[in-house]
N, C-alpha and C. Protein backbone atom coordinates (compact mmCIF):
# COMPACT_ATOMS: atom_id res chain seq x y z
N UNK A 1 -4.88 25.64 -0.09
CA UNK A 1 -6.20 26.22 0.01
C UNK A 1 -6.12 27.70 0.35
N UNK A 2 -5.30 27.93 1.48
CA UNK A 2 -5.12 29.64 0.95
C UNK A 2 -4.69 30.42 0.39
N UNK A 3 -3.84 29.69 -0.24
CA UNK A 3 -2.88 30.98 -1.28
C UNK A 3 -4.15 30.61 -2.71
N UNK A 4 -5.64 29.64 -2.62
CA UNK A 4 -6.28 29.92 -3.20
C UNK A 4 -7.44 30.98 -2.94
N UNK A 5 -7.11 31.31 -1.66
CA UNK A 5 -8.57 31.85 -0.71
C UNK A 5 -9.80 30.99 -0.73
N UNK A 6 -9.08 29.93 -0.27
CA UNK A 6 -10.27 28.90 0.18
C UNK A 6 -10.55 28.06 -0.96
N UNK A 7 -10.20 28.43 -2.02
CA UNK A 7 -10.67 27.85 -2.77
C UNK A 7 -10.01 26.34 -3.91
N UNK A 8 -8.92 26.41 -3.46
CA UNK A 8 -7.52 25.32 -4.02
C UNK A 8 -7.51 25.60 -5.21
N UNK A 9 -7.52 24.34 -6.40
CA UNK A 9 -6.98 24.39 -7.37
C UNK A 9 -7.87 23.37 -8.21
N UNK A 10 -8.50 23.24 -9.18
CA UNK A 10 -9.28 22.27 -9.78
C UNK A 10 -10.21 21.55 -9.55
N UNK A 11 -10.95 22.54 -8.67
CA UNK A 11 -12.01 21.91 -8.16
C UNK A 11 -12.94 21.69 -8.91
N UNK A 12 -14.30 21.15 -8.53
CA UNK A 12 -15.65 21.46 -10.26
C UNK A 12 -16.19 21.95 -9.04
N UNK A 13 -17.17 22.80 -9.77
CA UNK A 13 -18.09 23.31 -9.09
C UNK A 13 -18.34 24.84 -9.37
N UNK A 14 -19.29 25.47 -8.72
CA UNK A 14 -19.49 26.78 -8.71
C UNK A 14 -18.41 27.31 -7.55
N UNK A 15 -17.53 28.79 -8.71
CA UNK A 15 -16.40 29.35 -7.73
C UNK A 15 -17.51 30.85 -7.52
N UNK A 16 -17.71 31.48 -6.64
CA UNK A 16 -18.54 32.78 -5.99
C UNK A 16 -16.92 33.64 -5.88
N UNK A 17 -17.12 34.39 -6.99
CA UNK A 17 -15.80 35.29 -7.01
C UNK A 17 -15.91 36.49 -5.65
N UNK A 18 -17.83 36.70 -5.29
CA UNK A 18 -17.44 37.64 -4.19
C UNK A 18 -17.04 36.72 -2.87
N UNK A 19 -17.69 35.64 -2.62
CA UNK A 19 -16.71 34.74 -1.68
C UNK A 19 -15.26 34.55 -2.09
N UNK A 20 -14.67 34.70 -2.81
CA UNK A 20 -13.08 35.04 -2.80
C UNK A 20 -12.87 36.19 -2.47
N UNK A 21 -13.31 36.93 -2.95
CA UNK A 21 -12.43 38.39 -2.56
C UNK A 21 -12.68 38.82 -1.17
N UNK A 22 -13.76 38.19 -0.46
CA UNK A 22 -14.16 38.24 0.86
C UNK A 22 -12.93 37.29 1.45
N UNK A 23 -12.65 35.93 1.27
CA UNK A 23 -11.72 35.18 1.57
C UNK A 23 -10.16 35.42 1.93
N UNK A 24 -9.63 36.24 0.58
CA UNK A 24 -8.53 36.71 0.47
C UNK A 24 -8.35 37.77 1.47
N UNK A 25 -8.88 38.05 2.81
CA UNK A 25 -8.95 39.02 3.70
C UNK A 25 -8.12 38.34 4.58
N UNK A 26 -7.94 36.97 4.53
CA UNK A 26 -7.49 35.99 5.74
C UNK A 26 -5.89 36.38 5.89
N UNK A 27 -5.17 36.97 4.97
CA UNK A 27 -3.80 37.35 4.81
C UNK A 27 -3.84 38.97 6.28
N UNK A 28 -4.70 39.13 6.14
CA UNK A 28 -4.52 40.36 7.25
C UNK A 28 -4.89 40.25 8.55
N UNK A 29 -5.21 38.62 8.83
CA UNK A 29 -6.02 37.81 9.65
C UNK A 29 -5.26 36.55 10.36
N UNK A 30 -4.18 36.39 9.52
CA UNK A 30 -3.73 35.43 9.58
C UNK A 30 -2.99 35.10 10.91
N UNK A 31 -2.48 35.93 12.07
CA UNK A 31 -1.93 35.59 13.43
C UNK A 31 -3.14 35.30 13.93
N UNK A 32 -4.25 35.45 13.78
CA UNK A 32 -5.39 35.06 14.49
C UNK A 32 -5.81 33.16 14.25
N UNK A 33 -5.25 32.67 13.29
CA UNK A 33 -5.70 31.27 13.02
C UNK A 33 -5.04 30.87 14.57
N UNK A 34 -5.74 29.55 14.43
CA UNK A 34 -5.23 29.02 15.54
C UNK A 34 -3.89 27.73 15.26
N UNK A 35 -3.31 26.97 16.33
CA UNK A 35 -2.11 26.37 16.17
C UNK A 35 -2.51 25.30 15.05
N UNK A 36 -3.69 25.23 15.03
CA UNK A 36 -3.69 23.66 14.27
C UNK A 36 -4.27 23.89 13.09
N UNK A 37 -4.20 25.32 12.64
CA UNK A 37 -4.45 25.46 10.92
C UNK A 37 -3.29 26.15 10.74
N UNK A 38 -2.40 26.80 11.56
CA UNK A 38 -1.04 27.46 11.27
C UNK A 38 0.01 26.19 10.87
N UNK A 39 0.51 25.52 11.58
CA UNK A 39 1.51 24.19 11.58
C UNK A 39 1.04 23.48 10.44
N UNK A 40 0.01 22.44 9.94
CA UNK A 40 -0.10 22.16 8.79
C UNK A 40 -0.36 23.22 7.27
N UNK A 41 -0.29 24.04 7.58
CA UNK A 41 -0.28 25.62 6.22
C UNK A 41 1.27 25.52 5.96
N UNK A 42 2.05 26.12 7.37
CA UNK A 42 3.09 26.25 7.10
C UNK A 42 3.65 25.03 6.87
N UNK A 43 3.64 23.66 6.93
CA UNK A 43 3.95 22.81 6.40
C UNK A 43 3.83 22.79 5.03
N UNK A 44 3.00 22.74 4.77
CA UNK A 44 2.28 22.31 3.16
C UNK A 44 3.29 23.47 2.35
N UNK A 45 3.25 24.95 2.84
CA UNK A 45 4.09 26.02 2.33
C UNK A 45 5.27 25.10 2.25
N UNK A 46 5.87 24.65 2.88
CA UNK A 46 7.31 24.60 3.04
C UNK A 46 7.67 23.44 2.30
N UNK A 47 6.80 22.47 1.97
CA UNK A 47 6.88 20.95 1.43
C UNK A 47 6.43 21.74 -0.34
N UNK A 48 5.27 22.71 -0.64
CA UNK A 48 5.44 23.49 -1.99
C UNK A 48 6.85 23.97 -2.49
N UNK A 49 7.09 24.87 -1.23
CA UNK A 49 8.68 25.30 -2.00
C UNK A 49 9.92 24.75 -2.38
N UNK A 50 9.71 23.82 -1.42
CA UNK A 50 10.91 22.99 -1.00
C UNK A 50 11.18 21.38 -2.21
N UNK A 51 9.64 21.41 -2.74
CA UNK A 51 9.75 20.12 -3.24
C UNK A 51 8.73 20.30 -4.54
N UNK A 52 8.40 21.39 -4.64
CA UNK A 52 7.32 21.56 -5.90
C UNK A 52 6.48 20.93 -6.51
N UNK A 53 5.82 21.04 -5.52
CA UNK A 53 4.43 19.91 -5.72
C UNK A 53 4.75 18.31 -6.05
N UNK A 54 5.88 17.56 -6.09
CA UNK A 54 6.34 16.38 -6.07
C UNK A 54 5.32 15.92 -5.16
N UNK A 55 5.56 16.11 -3.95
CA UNK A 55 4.62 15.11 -2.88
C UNK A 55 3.41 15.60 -2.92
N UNK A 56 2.88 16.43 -3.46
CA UNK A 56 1.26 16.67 -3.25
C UNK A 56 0.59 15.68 -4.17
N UNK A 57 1.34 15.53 -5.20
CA UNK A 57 1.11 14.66 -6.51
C UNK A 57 1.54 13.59 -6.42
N UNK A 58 1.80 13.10 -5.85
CA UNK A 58 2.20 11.93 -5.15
C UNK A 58 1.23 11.36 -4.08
N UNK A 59 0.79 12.16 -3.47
CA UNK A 59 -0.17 11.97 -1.99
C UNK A 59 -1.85 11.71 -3.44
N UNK A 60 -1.69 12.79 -4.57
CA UNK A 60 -2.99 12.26 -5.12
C UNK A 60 -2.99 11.57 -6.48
N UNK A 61 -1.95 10.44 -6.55
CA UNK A 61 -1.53 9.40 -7.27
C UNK A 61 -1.99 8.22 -5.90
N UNK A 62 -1.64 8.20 -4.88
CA UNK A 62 -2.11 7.48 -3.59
C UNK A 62 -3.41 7.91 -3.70
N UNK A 63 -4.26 8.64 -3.45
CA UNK A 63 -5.34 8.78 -3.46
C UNK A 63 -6.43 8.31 -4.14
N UNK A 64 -5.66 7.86 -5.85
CA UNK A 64 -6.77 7.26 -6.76
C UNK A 64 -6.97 5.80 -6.37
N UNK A 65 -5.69 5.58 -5.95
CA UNK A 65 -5.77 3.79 -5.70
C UNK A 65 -6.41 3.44 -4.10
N UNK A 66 -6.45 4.45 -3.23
CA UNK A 66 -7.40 4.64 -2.28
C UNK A 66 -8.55 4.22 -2.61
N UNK A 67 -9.08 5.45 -3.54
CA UNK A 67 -10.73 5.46 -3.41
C UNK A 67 -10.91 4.01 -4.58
N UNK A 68 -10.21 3.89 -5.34
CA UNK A 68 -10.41 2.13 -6.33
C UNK A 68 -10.67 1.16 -5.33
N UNK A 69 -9.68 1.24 -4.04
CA UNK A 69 -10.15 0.14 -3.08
C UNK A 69 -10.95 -0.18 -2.06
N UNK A 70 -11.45 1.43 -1.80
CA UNK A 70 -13.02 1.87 -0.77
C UNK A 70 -14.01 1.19 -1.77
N UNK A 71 -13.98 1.80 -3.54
CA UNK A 71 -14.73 1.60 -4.25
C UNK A 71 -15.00 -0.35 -4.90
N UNK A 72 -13.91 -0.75 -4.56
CA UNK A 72 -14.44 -2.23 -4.90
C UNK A 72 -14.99 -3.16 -3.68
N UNK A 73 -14.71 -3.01 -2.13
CA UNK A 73 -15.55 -3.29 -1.08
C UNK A 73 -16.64 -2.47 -1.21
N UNK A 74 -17.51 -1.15 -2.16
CA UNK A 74 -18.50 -0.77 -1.45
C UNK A 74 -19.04 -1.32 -2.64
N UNK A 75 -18.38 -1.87 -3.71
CA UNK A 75 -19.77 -2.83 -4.86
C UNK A 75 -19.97 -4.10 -4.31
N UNK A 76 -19.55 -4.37 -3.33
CA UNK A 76 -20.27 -5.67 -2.48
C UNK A 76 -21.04 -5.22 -1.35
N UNK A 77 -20.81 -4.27 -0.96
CA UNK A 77 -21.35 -4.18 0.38
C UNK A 77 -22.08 -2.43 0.45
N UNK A 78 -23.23 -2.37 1.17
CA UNK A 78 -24.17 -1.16 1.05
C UNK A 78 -23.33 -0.09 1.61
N UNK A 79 -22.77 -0.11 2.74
CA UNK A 79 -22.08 0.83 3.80
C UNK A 79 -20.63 -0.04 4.46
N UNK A 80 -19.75 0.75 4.57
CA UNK A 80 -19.02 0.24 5.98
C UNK A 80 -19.49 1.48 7.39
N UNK A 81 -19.24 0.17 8.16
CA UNK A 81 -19.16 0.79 9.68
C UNK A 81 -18.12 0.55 10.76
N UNK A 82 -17.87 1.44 11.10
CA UNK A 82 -16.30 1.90 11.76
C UNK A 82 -16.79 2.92 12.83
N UNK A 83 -15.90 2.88 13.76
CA UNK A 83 -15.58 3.92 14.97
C UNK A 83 -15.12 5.14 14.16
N UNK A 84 -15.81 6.24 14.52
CA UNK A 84 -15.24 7.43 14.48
C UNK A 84 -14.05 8.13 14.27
N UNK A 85 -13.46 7.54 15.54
CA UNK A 85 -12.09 8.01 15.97
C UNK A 85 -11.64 6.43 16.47
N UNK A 86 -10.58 6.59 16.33
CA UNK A 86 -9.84 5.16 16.79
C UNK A 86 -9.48 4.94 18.49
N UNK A 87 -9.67 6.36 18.85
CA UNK A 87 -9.79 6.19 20.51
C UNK A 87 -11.46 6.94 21.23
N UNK A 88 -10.87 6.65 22.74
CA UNK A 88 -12.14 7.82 23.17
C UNK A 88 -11.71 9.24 23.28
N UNK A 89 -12.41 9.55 23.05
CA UNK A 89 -12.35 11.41 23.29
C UNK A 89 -11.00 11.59 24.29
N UNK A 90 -10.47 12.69 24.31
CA UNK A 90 -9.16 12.89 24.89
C UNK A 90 -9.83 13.97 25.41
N UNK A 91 -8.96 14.90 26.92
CA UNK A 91 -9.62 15.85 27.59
C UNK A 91 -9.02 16.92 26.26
N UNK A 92 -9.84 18.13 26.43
CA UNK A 92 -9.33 19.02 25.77
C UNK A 92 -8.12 19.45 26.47
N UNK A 93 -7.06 20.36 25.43
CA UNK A 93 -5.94 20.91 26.25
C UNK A 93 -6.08 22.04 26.92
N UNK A 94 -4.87 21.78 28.17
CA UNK A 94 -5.25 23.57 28.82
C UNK A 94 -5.45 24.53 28.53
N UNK A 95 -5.97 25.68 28.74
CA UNK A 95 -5.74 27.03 27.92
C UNK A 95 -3.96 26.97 27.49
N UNK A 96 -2.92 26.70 28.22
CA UNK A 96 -1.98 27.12 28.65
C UNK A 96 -0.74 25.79 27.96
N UNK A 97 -1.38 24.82 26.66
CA UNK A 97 -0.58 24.24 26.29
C UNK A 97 -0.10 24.77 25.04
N UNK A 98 1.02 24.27 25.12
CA UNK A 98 2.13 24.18 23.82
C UNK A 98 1.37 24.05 22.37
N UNK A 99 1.97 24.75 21.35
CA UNK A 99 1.24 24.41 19.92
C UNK A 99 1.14 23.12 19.49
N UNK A 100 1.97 21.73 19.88
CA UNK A 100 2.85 20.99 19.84
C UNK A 100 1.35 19.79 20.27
N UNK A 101 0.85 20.46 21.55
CA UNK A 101 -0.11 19.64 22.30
C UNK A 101 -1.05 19.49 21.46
N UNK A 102 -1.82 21.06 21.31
CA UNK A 102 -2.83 21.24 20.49
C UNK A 102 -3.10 20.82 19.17
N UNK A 103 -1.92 20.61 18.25
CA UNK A 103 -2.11 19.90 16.98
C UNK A 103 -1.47 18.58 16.87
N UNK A 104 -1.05 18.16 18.30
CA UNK A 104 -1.29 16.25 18.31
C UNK A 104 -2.85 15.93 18.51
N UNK A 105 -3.45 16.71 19.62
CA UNK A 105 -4.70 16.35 20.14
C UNK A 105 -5.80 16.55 18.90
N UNK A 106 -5.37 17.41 17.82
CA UNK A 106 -6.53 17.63 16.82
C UNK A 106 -6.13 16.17 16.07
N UNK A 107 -5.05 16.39 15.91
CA UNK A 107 -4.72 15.00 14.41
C UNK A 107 -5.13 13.30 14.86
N UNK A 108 -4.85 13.30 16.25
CA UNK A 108 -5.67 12.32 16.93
C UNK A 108 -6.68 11.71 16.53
N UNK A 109 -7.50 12.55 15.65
CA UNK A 109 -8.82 12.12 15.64
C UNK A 109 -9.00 12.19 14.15
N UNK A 110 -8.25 12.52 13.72
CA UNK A 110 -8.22 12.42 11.44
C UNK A 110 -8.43 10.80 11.05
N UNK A 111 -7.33 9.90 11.54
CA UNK A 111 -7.30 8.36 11.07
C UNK A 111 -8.46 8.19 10.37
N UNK A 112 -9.64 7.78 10.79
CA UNK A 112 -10.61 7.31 10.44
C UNK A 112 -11.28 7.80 9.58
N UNK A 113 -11.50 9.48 9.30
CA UNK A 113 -12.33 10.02 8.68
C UNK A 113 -11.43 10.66 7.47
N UNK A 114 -10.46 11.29 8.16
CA UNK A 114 -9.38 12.15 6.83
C UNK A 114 -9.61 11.34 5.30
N UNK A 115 -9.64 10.00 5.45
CA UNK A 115 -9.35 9.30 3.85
C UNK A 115 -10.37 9.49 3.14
N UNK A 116 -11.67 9.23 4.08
CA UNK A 116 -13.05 9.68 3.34
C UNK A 116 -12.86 11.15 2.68
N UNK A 117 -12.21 12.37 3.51
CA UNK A 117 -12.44 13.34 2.71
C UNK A 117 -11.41 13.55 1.60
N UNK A 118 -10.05 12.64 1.49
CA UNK A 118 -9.11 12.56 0.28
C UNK A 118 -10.16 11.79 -0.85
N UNK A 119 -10.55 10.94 -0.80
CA UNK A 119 -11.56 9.84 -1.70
C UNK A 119 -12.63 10.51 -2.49
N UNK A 120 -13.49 10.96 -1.01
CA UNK A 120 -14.91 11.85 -1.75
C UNK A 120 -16.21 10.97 -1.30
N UNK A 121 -15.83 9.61 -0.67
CA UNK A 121 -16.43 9.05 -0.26
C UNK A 121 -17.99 9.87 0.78
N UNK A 122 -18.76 9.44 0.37
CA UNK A 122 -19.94 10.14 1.78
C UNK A 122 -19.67 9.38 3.05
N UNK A 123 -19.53 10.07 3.74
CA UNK A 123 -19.33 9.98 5.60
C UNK A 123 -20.45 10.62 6.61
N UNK A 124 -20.56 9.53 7.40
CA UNK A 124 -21.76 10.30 8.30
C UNK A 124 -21.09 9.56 10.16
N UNK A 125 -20.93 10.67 10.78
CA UNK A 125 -21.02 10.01 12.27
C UNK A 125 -22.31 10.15 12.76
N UNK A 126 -22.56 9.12 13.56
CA UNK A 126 -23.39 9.19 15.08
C UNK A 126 -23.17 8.58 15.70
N UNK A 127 -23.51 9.38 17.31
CA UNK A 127 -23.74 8.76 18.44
C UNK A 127 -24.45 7.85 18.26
N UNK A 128 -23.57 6.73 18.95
CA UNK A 128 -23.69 5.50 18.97
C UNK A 128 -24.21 4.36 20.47
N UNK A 129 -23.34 5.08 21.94
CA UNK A 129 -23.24 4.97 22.51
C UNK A 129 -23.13 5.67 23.82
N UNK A 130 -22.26 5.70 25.08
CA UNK A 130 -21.63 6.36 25.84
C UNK A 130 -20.58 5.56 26.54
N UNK A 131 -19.24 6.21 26.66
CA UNK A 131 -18.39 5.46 27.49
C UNK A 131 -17.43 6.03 28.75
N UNK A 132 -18.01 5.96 30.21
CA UNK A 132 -17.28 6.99 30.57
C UNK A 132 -17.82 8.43 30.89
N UNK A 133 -19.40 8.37 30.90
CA UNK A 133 -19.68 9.73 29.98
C UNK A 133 -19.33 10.37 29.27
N UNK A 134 -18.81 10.02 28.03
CA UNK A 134 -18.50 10.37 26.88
C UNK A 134 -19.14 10.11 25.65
N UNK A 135 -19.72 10.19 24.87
CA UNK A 135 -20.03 9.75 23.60
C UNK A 135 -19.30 8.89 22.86
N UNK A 136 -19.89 8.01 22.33
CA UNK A 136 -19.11 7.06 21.34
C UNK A 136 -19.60 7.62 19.87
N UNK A 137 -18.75 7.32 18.73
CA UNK A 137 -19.46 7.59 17.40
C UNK A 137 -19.38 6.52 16.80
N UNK A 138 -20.28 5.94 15.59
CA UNK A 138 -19.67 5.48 14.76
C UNK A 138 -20.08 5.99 13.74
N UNK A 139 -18.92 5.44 12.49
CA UNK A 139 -19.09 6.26 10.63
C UNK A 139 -20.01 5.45 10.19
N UNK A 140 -20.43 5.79 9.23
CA UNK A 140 -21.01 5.36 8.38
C UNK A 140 -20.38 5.68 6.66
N UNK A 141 -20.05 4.76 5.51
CA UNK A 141 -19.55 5.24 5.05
C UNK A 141 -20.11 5.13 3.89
N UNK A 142 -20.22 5.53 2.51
CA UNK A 142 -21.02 4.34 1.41
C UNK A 142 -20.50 5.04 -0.08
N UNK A 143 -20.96 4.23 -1.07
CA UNK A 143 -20.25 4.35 -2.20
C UNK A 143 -20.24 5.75 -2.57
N UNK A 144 -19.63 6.48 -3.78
CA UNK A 144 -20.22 7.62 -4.64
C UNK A 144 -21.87 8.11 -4.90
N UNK A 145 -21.69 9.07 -4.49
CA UNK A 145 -23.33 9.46 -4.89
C UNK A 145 -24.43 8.49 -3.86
N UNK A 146 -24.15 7.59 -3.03
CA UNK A 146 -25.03 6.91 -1.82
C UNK A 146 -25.20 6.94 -1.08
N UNK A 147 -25.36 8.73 -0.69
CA UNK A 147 -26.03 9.28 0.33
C UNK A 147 -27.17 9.09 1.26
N UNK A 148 -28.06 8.44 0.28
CA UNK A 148 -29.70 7.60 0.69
C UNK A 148 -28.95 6.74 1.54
N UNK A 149 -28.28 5.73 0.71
CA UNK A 149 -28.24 4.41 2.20
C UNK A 149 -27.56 4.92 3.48
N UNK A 150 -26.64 5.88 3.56
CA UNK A 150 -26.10 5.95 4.88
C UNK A 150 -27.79 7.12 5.32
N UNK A 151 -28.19 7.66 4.91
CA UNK A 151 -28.93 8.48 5.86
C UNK A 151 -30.55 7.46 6.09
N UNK A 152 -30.36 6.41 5.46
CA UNK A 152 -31.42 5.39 5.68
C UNK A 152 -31.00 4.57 7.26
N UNK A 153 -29.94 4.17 7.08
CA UNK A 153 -29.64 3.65 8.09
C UNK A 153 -29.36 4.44 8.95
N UNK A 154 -28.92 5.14 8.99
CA UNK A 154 -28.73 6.26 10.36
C UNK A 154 -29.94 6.48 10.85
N UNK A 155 -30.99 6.94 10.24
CA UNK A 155 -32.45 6.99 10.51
C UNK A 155 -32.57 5.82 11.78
N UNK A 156 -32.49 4.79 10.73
CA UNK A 156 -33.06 3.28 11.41
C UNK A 156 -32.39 2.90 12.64
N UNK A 157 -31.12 3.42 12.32
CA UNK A 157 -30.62 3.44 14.30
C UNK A 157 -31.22 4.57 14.83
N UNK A 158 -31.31 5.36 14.52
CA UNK A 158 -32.08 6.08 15.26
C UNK A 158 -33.02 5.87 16.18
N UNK A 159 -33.77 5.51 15.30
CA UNK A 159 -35.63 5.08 16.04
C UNK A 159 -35.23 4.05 16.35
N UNK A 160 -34.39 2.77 16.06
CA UNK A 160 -34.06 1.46 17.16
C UNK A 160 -33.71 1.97 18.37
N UNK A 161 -33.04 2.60 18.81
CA UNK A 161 -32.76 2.70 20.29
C UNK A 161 -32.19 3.85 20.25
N UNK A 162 -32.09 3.88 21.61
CA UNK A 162 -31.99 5.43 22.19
C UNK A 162 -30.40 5.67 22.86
N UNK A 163 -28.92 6.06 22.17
CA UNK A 163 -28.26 5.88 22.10
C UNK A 163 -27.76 6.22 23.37
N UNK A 164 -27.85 7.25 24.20
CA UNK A 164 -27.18 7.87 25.05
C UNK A 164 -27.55 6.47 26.32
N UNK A 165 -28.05 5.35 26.03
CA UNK A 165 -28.62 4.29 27.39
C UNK A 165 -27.58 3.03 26.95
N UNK A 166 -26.95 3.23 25.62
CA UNK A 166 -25.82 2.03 24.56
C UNK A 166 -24.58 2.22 25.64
């Protein structure tokens, strides 16, 4: 994504050439990212050079047979519903931790949602609950293009109860 300036590689859609050339600024910017967009970049760099796109194409050969198998549970069923994150919230890290800390504590929380955004699947969290004083979430997830039913039901929990008392 950055050596596209944001923009990758085969995407559809409308590309805004002055949002690229605005983008491509991030190269003079770049000690400023933080640990947990630096470590997976320079990964991905190093897994490009090192292996030439073998495993990216590979990761989206896995990906089709992913979304085939989100996609044949969601022609039976309107939505799935799932936890957010697979744990509760973790404290944030110190000012004063390791890069090491900071991009375990982010990836922590991908499981659940990351596949939706490999797939294309629509995803929706909400507060669900509280645990701990913490917030609980749960996903909401639903076929291609079935945006209506997850924001129908999200609605409808909504006005059922009043989550922060769950």
């Amino acid at each position: 994504m950055l050596l596209g300036n944001g923009f990758g590689a085969n995407g559809k859609g409308l590309y805004l050439t002055s949002l690229l050339d605005r983008q491509a600024q991030w190269r003079s910017r770049a000690n400023e990212f933080p640990h947990t967009v630096k470590v997976p970049v320079l990964a991905g760099y190093h897994f490009l050079r090192q292996y030439h796109g073998r495993y990216y194409a590979k990761a989206q050969n896995l990906n089709r047979k992913l979304a085939r198998s989100y996609d044949t549970v969601l022609d039976q069923y309107d939505l799935l519903l799932m936890p957010t994150t697979p744990m509760k919230a973790t404290p944030l890290p110190p000012p004063d931790a390791s890069p090491e800390v900071y991009t375990q504590r982010a990836s922590e929380m991908l499981p659940n949602a990351a596949p939706f955004d490999a797939t294309g699947h629509p995803a929706m969290s909400i507060p669900c609950g509280m645990s701990e004083g913490l917030p609980v979430g749960m996903m909401l997830v639903g076929g291609h293009f079935r945006e209506d039913r997850i924001y129908q039901a999200a609605a409808g929990f909504e006005s059922a109860a009043a989550w922060k008392s769950l």
